[in-house]
Protein backbone atom coordinates (compact mmCIF):
# COMPACT_ATOMS: atom_id res chain seq x y z
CA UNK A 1 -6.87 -46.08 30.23
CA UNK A 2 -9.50 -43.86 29.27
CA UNK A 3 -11.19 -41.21 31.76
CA UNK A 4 -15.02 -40.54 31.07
CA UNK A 5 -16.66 -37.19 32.23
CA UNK A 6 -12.90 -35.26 33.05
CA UNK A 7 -11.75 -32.01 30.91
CA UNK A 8 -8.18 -32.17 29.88
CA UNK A 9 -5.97 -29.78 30.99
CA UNK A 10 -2.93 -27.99 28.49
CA UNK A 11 -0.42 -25.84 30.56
CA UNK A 12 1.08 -23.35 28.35
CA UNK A 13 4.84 -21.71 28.95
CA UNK A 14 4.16 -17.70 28.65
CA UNK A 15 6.64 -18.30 25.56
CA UNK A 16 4.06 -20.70 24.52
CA UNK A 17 1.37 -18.60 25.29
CA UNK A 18 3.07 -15.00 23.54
CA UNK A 19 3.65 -17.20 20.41
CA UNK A 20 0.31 -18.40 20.00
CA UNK A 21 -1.15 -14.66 20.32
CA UNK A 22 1.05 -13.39 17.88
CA UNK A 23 0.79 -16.54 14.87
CA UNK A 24 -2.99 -16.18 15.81
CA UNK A 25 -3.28 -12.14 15.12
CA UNK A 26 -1.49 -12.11 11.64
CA UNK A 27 -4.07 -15.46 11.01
CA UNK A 28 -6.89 -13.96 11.60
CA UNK A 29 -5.72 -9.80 10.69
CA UNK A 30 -3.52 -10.15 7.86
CA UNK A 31 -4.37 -10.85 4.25
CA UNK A 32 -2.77 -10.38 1.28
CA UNK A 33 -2.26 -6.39 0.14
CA UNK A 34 -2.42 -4.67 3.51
CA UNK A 35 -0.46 -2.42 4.94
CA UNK A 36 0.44 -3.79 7.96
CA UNK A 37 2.19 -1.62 11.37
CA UNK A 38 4.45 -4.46 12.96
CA UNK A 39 4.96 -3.59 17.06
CA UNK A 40 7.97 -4.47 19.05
CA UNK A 41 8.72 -6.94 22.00
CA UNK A 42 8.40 -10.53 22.92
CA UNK A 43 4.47 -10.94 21.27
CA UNK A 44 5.14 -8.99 18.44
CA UNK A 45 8.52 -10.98 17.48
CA UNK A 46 5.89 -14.33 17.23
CA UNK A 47 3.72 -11.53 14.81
CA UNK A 48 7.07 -10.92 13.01
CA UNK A 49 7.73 -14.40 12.36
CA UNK A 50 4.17 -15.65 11.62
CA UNK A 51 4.21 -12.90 8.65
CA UNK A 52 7.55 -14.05 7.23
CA UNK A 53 6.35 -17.33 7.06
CA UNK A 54 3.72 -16.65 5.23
CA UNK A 55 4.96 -14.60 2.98
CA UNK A 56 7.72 -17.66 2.33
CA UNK A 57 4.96 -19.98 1.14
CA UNK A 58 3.16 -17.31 -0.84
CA UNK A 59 -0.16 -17.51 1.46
CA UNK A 60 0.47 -13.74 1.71
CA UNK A 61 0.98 -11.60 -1.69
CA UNK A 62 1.67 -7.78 -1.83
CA UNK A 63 2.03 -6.68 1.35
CA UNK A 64 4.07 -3.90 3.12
CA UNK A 65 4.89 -3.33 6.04
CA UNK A 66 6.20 -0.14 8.57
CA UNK A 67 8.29 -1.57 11.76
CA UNK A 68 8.36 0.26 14.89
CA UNK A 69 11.65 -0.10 16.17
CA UNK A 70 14.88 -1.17 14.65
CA UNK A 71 14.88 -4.61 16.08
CA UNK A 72 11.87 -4.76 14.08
CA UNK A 73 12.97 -4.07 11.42
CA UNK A 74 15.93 -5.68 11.33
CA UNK A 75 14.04 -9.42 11.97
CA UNK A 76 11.38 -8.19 9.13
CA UNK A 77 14.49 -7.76 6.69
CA UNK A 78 16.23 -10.94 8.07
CA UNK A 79 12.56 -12.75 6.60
CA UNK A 80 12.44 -10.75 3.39
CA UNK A 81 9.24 -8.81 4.47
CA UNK A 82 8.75 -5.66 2.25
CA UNK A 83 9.16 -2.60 4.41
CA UNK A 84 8.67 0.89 4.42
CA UNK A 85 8.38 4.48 6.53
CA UNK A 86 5.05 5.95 8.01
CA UNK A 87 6.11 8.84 5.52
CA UNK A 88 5.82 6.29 2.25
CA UNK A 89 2.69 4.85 3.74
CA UNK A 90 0.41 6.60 6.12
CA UNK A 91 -2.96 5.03 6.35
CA UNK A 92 -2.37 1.33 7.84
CA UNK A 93 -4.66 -1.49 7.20
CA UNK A 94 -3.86 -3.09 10.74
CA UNK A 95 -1.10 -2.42 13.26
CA UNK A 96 -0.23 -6.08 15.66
CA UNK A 97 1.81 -5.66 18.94
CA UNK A 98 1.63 -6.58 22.44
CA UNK A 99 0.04 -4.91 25.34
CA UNK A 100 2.40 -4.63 29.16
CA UNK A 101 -1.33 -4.70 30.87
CA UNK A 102 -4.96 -4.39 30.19
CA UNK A 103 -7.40 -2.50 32.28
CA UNK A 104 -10.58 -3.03 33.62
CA UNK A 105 -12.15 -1.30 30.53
CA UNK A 106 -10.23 -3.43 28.33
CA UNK A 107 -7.65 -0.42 27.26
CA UNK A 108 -4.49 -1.62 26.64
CA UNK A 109 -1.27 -0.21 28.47
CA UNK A 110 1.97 0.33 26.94
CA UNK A 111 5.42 0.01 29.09
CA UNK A 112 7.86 2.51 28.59
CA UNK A 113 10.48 0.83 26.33
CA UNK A 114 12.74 2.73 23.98
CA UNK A 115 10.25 1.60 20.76
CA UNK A 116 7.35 3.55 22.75
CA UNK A 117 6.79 6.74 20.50
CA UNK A 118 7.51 4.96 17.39
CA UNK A 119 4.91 2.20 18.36
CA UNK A 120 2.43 4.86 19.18
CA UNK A 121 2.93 6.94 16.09
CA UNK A 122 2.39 3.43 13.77
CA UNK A 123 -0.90 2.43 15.76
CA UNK A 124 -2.68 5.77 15.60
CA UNK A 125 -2.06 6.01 11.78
């Protein structure tokens, strides 16, 4: 049966939805030879993944990358992502993690998890 003149509809899970923002930022961020700051929690783990995949079928050459927490960096190792310290690498091409809220202004709001500092001294670099 086909319906004229409706719009369809997609529901997406918040999984669904957290995955799609973080394949979509490393798609349209991330090209080969950055230097790239990878963030921690549930987004950022899709960011994670989406750059290990890549770098698996060789869309993305030569780059590095400095994880913000060690759950980071242990799923970055686990996909054979090339890592290294803020201290090796200082000036980042472009940092990807999540946001807890967004204001009004459209500044993003960090929670208070145990990666915070770390994730704040990566972005500002």
């Amino acid at each position: 049966r086909r319906v004229r003149g409706s719009v369809l509809s997609v529901k997406m899970s918040k999984e669904e939805a957290k995955k799609l923002a973080g394949y979509k930022s490393v798609d349209d961020h991330v090209t080969s030879g950055m230097v790239v700051g990878l963030g921690t929690g549930s987004t950022a783990y899709y960011a994670v993944e989406r750059v290990g995949q890549k770098l698996a079928s060789g869309e993305l050459k030569d780059i590095v990358c400095i994880p913000t927490s060690v759950r980071t960096k242990e799923q970055a190792e686990s996909l054979k992502i090339p890592l290294c310290t803020l201290n090796e690498k200082s000036k980042l091409d472009v940092a990807i993690d999540g946001a807890d809220a967004v204001d009004p202004n459209l500044a993003l709001i960090k929670g208070g998890g145990g990666a915070l500092l770390r994730e704040k001294m990566v972005e500002v670099m």
